[in-house]
N, C-alpha and C. Protein backbone atom coordinates (compact mmCIF):
# COMPACT_ATOMS: atom_id res chain seq x y z
N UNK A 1 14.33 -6.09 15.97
CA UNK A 1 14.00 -5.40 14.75
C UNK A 1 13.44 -4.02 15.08
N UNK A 2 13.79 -3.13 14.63
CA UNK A 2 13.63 -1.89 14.67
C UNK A 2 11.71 -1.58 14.02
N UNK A 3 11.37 -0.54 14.81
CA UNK A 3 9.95 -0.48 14.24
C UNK A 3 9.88 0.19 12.97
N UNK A 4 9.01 -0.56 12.45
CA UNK A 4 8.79 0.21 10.95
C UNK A 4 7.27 0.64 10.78
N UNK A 5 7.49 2.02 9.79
CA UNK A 5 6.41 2.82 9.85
C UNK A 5 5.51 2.22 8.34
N UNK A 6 4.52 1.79 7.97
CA UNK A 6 3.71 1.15 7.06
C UNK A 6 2.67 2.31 7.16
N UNK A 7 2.42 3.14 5.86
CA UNK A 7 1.29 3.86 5.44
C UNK A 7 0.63 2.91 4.38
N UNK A 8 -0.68 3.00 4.66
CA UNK A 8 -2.07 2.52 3.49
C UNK A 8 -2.70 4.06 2.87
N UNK A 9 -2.56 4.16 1.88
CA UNK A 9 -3.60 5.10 1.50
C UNK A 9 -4.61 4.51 1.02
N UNK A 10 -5.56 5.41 0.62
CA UNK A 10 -6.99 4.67 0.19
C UNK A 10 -7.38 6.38 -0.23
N UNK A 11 -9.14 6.00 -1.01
CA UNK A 11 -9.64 7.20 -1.68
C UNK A 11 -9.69 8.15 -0.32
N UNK A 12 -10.50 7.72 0.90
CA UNK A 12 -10.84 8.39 2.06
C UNK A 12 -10.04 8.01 3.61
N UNK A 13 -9.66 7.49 3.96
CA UNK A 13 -8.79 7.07 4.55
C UNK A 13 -9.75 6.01 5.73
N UNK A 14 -11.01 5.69 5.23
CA UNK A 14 -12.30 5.60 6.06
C UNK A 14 -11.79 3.84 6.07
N UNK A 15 -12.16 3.20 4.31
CA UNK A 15 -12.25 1.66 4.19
C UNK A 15 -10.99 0.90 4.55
N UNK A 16 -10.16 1.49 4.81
CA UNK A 16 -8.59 0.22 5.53
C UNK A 16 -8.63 0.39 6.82
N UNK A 17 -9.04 1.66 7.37
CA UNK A 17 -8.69 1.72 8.80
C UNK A 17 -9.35 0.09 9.32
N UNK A 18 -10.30 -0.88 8.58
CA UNK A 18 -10.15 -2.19 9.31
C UNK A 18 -8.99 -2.76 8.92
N UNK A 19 -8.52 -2.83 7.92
CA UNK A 19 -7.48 -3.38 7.32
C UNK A 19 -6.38 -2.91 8.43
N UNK A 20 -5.97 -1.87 8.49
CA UNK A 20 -4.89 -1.40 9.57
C UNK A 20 -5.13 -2.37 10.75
N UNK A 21 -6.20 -2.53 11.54
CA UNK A 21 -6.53 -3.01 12.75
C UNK A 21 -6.14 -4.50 12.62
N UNK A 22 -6.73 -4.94 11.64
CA UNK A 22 -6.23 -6.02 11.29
C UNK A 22 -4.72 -6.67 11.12
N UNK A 23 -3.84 -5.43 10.67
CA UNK A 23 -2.78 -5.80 10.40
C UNK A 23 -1.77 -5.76 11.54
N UNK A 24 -2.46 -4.46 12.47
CA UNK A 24 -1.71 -4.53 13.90
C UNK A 24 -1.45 -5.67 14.62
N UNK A 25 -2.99 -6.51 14.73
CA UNK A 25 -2.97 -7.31 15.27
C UNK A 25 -2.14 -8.68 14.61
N UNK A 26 -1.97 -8.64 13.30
CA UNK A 26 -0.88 -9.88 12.59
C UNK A 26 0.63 -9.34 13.33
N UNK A 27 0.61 -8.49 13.17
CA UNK A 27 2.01 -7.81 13.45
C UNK A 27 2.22 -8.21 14.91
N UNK A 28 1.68 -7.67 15.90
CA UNK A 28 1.84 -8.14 17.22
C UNK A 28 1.61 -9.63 17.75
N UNK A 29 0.70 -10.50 17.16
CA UNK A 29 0.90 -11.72 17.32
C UNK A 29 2.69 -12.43 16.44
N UNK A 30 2.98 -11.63 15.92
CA UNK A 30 4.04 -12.02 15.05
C UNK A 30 5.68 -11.25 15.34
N UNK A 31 5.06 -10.49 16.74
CA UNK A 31 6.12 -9.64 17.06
C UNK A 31 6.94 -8.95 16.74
N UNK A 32 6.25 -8.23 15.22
CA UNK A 32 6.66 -7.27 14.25
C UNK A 32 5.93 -6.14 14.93
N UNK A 33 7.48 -5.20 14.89
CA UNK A 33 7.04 -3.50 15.77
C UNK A 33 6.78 -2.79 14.51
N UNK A 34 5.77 -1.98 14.39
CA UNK A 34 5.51 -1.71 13.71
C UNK A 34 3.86 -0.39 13.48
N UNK A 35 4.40 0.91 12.64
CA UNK A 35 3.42 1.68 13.19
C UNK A 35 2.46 1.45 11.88
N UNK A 36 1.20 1.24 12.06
CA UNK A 36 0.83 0.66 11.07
C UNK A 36 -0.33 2.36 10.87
N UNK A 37 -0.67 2.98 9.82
CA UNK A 37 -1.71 3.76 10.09
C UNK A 37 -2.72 3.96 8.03
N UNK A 38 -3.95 4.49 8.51
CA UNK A 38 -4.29 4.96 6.84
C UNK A 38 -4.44 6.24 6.60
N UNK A 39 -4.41 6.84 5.73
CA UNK A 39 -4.77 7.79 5.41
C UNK A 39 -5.55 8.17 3.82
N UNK A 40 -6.06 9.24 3.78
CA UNK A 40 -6.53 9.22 2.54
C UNK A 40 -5.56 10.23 1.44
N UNK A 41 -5.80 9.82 0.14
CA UNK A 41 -5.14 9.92 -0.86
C UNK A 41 -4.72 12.11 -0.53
N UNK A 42 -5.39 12.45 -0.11
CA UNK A 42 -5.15 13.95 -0.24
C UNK A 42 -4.27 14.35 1.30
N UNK A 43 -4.57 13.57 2.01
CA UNK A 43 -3.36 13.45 3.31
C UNK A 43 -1.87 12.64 3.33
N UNK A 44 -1.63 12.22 2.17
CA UNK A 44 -0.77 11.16 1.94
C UNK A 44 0.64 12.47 1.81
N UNK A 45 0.65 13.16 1.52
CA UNK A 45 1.84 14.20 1.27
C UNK A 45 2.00 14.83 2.38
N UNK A 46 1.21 15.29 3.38
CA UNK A 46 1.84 15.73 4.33
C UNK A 46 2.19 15.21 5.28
N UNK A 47 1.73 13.52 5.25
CA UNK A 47 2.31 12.40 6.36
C UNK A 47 3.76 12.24 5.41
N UNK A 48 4.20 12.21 4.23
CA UNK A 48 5.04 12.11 3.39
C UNK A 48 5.99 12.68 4.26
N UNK A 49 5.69 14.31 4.15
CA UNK A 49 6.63 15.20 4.91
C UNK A 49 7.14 15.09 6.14
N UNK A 50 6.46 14.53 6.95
CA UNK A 50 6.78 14.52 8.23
C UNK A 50 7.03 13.49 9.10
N UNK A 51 7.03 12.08 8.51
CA UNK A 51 7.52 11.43 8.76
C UNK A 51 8.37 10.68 8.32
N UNK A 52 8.89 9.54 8.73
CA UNK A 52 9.61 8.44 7.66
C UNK A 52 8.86 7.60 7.62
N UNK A 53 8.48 6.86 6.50
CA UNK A 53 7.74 5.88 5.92
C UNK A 53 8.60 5.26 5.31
N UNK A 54 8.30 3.70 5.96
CA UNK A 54 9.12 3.03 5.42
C UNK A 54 8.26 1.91 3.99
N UNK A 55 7.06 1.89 4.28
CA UNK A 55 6.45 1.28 3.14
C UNK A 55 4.75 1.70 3.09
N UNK A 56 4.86 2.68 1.85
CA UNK A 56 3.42 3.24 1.12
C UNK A 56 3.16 1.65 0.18
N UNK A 57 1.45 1.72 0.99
CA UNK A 57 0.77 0.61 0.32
C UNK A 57 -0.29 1.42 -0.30
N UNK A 58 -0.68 1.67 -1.33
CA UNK A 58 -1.88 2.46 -1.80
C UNK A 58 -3.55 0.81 -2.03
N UNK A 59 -4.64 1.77 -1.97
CA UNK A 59 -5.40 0.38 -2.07
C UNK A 59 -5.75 0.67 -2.97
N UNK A 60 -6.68 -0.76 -3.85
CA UNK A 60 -6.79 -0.73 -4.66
C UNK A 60 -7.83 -0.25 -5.78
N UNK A 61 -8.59 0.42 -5.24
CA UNK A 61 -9.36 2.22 -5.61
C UNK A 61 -8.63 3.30 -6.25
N UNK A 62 -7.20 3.15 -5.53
CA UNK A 62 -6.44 4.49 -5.90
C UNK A 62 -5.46 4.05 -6.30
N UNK A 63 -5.27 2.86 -6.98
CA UNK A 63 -3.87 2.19 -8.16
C UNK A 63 -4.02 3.16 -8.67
N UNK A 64 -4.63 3.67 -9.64
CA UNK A 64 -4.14 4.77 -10.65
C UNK A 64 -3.31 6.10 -10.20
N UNK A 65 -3.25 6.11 -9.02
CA UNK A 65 -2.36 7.06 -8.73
C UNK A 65 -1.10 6.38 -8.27
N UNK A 66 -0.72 5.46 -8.52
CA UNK A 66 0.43 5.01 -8.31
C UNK A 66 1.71 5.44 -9.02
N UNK A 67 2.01 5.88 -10.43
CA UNK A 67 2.53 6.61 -10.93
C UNK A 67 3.30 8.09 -10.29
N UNK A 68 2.16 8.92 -9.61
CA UNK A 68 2.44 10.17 -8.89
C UNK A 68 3.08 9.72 -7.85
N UNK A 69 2.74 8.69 -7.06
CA UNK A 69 3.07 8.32 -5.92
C UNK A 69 5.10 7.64 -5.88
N UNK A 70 4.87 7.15 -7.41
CA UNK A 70 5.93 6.91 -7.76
C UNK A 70 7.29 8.06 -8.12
N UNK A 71 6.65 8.76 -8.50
CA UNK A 71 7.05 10.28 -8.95
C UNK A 71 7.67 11.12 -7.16
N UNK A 72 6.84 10.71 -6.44
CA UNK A 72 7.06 11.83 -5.33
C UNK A 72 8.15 11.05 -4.55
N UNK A 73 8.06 9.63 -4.28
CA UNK A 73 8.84 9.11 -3.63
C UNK A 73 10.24 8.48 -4.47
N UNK A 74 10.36 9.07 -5.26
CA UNK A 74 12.00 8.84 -6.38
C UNK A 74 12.63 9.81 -5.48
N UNK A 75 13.78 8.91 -5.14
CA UNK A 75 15.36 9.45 -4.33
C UNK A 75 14.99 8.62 -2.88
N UNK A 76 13.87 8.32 -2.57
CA UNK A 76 13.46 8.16 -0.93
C UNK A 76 13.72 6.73 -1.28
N UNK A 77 13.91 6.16 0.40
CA UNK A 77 14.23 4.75 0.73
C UNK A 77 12.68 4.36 0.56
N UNK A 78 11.98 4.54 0.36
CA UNK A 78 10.17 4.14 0.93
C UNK A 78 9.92 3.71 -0.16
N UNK A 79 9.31 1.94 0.09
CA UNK A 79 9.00 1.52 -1.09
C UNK A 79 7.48 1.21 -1.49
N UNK A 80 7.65 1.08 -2.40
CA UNK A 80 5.45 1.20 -2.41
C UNK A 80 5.00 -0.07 -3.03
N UNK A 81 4.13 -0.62 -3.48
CA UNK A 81 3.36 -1.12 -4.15
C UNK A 81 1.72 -0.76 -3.71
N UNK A 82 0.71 -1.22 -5.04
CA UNK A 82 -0.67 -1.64 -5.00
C UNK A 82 -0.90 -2.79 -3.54
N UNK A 83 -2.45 -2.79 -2.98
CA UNK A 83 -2.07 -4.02 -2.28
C UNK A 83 -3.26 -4.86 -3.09
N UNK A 84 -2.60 -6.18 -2.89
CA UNK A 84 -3.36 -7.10 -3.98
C UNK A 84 -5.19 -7.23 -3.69
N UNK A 85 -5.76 -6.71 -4.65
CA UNK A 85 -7.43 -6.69 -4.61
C UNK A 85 -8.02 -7.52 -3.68
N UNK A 86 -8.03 -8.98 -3.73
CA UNK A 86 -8.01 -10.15 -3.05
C UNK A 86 -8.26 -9.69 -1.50
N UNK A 87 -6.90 -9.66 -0.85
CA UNK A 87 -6.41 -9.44 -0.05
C UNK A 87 -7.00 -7.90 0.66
N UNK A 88 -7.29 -7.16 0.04
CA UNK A 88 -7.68 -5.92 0.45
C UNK A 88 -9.95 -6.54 0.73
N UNK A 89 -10.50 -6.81 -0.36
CA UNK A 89 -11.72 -7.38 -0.24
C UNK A 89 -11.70 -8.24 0.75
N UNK A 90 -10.63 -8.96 1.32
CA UNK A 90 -10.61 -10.16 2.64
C UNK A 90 -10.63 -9.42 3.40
N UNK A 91 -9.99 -7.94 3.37
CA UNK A 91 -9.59 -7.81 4.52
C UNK A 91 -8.15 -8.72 5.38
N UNK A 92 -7.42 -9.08 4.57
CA UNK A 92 -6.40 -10.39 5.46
C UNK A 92 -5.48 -9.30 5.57
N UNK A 93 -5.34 -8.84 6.66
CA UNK A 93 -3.95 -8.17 7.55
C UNK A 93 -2.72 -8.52 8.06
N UNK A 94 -3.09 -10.17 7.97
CA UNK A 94 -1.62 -10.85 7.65
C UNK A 94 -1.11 -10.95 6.10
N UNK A 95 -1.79 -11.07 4.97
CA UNK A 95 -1.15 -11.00 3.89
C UNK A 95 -0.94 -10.04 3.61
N UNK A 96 -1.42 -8.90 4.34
CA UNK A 96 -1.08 -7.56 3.80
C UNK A 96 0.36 -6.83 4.34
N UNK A 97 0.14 -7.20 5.55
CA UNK A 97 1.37 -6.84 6.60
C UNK A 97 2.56 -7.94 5.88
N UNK A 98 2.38 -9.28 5.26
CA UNK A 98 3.53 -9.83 4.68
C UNK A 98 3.53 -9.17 3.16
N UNK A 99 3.24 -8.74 2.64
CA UNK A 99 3.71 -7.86 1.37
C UNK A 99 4.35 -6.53 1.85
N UNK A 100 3.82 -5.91 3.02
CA UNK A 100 4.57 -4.35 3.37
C UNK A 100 6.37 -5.20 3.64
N UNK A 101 6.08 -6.27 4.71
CA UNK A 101 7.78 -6.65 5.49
C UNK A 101 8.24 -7.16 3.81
N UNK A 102 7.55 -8.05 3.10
CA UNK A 102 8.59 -8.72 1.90
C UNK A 102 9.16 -7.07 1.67
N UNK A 103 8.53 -5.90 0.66
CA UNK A 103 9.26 -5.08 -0.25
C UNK A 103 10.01 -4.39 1.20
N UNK A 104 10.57 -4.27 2.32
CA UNK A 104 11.43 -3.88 2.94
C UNK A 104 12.52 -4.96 3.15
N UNK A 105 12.16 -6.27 2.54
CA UNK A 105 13.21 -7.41 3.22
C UNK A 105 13.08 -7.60 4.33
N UNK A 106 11.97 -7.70 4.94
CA UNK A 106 11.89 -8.41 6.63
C UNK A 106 11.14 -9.83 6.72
């Protein structure tokens, strides 16, 4: 399987970076390649630009910008969703990392 690139945004890019760590480590016990990173909501456009993203997860602080987010990435393969509240308050980096692979089909 080819590596896939997974962005989290968040308000600051500060509260997922555990979540990311977390999810690396689901991913590599699970032998999913995969670049996992966060950023915050005002850095999210110029990682946009410059890379390929294959799945924007926004958290759930910054749902309301999901709309724009929706707006910028119309025509692009990159699919997004919210990540579920739950799951983000756990901290679970395996349920999170299995919602990024479900909306790519992996």
């Amino acid at each position: 399987m080819a590596e896939k690139t997974i962005m989290l945004v968040c308000a600051a890019g500060m509260s997922t970076s555990l979540l990311v760590s977390k999810m690396q480590k689901a991913a590599a016990a699970q032998g999913v390649e995969a670049e996992i990173f966060a950023v915050g909501a005002g850095e999210a456009d110029a990682q946009l630009a410059k890379k390929s993203i294959d799945v924007l997860l926004l958290g759930p602080q910054v749902k309301y910008m999901r709309k724009q987010f929706e707006d910028k990435l119309a025509g692009t393969s990159t699919k997004m969703d919210v990540i579920n509240m739950q799951d983000y308050g756990m901290m679970n980096g395996e349920k999170v990392l299995k919602t990024a692979l479900d909306l790519i089909g992996q």
